[in-house]
Protein backbone atom coordinates (compact mmCIF):
# COMPACT_ATOMS: atom_id res chain seq x y z
CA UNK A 1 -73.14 -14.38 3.87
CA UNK A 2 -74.90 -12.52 1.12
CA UNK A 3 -70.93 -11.64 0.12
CA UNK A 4 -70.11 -15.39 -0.25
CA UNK A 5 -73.58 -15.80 -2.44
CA UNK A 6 -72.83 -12.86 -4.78
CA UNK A 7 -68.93 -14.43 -5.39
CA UNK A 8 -70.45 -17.52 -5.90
CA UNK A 9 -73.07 -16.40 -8.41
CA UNK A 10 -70.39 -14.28 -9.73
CA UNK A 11 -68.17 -17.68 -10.52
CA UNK A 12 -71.08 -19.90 -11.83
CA UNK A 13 -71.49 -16.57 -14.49
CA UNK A 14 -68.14 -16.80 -15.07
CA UNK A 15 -68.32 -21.27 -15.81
CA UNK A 16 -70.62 -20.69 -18.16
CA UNK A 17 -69.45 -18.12 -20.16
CA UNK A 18 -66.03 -20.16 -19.81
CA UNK A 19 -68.35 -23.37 -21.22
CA UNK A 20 -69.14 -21.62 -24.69
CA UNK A 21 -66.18 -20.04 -25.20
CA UNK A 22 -63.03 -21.21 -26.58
CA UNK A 23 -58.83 -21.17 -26.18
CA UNK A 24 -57.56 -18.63 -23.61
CA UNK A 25 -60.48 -16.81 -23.06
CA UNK A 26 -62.43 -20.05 -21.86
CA UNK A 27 -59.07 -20.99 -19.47
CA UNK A 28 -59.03 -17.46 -18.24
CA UNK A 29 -62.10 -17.22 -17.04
CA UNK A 30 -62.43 -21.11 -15.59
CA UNK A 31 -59.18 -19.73 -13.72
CA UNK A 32 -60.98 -17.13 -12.39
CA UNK A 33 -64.04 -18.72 -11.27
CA UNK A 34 -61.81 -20.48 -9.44
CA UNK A 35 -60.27 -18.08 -8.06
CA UNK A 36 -63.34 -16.58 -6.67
CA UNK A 37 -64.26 -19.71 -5.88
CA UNK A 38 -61.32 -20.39 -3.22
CA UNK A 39 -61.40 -16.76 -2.16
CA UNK A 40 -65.59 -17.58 -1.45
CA UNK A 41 -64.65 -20.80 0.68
CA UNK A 42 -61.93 -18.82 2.60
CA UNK A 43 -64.64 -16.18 3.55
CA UNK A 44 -66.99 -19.21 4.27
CA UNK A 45 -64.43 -20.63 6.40
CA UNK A 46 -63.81 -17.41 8.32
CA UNK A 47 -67.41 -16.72 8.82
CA UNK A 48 -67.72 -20.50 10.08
CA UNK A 49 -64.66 -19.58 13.09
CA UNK A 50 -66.46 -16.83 14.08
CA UNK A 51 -69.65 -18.55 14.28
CA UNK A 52 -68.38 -20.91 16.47
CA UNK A 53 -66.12 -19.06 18.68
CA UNK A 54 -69.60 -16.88 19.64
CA UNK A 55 -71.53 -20.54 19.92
CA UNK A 56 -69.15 -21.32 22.27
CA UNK A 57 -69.15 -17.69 24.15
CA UNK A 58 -72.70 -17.82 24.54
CA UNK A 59 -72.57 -21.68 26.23
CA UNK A 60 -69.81 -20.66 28.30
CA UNK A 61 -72.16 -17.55 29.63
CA UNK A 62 -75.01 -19.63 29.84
CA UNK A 63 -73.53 -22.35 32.08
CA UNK A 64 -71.62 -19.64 34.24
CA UNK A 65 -75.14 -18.22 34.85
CA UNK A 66 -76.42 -21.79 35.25
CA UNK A 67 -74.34 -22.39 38.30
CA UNK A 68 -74.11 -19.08 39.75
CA UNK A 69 -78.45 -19.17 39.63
CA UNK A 70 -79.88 -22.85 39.81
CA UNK A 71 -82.86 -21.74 40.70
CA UNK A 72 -83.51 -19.10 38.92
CA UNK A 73 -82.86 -21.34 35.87
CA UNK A 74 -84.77 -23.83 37.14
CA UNK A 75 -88.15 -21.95 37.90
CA UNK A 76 -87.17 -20.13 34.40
CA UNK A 77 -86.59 -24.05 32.83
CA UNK A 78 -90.14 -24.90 34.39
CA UNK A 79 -91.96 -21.78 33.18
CA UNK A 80 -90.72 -22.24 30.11
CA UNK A 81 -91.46 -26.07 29.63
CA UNK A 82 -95.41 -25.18 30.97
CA UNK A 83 -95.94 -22.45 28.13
CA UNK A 84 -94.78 -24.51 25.97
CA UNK A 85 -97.42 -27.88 27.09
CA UNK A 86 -100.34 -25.18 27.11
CA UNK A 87 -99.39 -24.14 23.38
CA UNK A 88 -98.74 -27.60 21.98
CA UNK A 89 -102.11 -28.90 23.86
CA UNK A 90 -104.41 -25.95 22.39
CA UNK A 91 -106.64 -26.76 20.03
């Protein structure tokens, strides 16, 4: 993530130099802010895929334990849910 923040940083440096200068030089560098640009929302895009794909891992392990355990989740569910009422009711 902090890759995708430096590009992007990187390309809003590169806009505004591209905003005071003139001719070629300003559309080369608008060009390549948005180049860096794309290639930051491709990373961003990749990063999202593999965020999900482990979102989706972790539900899949969590229901298989689910079912293979009820109880344990429950008692674990319950627990969990009375910590939680003592906290919230403290004072």
């Amino acid at each position: 993530m902090t890759d995708i923040k430096a590009i992007i940083a990187d390309a809003e440096d590169l806009f505004k130099q591209a905003a005071s200068a003139t001719g070629e030089r300003a559309i080369e560098l608008r060009e390549k802010a948005l180049t860096q640009l794309k290639y930051a929302k491709d990373k961003a895009a990749d990063a999202q895929v593999v965020v999900v794909e482990k979102g989706k891992a972790a539900a899949r392990k969590t229901d298989d334990f689910v079912h293979e355990h009820p109880w344990q989740s429950l008692g674990v569910a319950a627990a969990t849910g009375f910590l939680l009422g003592l906290l919230i009711n403290r004072k």
